[in-house]
C-alpha atoms as a PDB file:
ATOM      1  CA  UNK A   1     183.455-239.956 119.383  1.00  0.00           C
ATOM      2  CA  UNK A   2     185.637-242.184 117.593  1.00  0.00           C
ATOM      3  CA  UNK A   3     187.776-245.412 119.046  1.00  0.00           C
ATOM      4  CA  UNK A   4     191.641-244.126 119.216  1.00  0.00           C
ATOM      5  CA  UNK A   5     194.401-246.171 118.923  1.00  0.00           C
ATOM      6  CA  UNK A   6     195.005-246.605 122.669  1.00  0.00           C
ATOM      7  CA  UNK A   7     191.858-248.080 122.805  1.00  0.00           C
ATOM      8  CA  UNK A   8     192.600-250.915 119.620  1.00  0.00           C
ATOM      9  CA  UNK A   9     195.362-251.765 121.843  1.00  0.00           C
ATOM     10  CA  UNK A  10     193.850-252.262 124.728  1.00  0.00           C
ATOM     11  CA  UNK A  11     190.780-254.433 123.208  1.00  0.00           C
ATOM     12  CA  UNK A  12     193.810-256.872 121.316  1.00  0.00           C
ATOM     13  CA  UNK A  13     196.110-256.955 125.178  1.00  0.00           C
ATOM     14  CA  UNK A  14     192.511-258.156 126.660  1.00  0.00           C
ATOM     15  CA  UNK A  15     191.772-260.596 123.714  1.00  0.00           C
ATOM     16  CA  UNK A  16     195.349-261.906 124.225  1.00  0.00           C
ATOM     17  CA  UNK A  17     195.316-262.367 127.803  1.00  0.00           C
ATOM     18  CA  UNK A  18     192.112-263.929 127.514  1.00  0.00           C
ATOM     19  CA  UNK A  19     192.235-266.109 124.414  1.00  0.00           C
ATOM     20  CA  UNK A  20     196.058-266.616 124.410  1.00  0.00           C
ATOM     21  CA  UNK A  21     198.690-266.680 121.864  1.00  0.00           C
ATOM     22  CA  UNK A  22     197.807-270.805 121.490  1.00  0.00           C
ATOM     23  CA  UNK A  23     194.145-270.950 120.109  1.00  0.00           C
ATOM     24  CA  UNK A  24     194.311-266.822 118.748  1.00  0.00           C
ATOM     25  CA  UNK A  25     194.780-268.102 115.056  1.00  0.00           C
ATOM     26  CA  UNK A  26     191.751-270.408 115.298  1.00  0.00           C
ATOM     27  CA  UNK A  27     189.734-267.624 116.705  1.00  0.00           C
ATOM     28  CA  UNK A  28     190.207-265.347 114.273  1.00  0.00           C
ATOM     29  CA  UNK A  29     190.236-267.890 111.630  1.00  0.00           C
ATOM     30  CA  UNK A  30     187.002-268.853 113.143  1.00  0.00           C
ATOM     31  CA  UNK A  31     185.768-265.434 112.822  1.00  0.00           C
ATOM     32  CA  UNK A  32     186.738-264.937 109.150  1.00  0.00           C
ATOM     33  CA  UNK A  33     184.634-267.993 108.469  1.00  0.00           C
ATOM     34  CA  UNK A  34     181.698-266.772 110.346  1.00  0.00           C
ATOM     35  CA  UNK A  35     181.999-263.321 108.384  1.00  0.00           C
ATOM     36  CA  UNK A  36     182.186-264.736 104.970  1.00  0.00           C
ATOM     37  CA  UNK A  37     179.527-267.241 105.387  1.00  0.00           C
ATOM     38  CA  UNK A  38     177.450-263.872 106.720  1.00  0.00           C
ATOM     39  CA  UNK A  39     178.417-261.962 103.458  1.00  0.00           C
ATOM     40  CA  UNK A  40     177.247-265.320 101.187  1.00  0.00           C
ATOM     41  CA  UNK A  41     173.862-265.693 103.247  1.00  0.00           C
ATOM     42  CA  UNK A  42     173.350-261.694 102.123  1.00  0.00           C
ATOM     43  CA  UNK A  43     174.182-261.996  98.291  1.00  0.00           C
ATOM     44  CA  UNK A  44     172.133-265.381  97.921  1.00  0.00           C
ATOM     45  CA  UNK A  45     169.326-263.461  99.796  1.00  0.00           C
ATOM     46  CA  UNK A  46     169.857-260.822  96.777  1.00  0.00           C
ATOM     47  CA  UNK A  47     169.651-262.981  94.491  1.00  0.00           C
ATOM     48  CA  UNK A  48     166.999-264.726  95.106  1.00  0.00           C
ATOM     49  CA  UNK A  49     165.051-261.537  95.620  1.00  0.00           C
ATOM     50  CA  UNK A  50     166.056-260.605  92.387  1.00  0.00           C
ATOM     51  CA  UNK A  51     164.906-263.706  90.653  1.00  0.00           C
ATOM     52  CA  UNK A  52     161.523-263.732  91.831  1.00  0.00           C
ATOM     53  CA  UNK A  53     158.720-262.035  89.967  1.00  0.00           C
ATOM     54  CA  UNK A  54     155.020-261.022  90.711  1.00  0.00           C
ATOM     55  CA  UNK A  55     153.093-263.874  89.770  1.00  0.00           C
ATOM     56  CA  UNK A  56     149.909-263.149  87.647  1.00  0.00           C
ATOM     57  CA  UNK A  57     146.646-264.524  89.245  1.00  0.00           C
ATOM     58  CA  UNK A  58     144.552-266.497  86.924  1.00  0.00           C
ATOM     59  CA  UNK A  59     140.842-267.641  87.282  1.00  0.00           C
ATOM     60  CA  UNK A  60     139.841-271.019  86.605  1.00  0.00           C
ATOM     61  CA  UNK A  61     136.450-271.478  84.760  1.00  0.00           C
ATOM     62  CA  UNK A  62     134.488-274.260  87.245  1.00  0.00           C
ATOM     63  CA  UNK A  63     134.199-277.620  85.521  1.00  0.00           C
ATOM     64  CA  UNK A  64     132.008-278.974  88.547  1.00  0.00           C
ATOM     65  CA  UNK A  65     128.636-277.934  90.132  1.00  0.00           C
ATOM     66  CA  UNK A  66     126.196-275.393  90.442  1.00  0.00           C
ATOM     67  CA  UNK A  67     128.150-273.084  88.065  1.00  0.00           C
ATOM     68  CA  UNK A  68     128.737-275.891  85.369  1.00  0.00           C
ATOM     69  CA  UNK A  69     125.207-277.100  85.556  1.00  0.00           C
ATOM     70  CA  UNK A  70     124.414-272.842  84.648  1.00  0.00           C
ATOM     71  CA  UNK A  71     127.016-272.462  81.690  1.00  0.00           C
ATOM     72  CA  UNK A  72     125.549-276.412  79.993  1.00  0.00           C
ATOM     73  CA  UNK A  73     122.052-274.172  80.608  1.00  0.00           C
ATOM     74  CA  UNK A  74     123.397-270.900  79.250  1.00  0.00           C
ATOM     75  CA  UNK A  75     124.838-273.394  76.296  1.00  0.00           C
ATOM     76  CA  UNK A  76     121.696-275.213  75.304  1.00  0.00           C
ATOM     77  CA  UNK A  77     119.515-271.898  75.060  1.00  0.00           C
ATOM     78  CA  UNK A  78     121.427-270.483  72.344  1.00  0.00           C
ATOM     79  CA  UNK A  79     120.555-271.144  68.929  1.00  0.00           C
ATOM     80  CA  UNK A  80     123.161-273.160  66.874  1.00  0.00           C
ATOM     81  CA  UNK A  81     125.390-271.540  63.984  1.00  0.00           C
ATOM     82  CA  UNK A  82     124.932-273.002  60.734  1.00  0.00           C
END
């Protein structure tokens, strides 16, 4: 089921009658706008999809607490290299 030409037609007499041959221009210049601003929004969206990669996550050794007070332990029991 497909839209015919009779139907085109009909849909621009109604948009005529209801918009008027006055302000038509700016609502389909309106529209255009609308439309290309849509298409930009979906490209920048690509891109930035594109540009972003899987960050790697890192551990941090603690500097502070109960795990630093363990590794200065673990530190002091072995012998020193001469």
């Amino acid at each position: 089921m497909s839209i015919g030409i009779w139907q085109v037609v009909l849909i621009l007499l109604i948009v005529l009658i209801i918009f008027g041959a006055g302000k038509l221009p700016n609502v389909m210049g309106d529209l255009a706008k609308g439309i290309r601003n849509f298409k930009k929004g979906l490209s920048e969206g690509e891109e930035e999809q594109a540009e972003e990669k899987p960050k790697a996550v890192t551990a941090e050794t603690p500097k502070e607490g109960k795990e630093a007070v363990v590794q200065a332990r673990t530190a002091e029991d072995q012998p020193a290299k001469s």
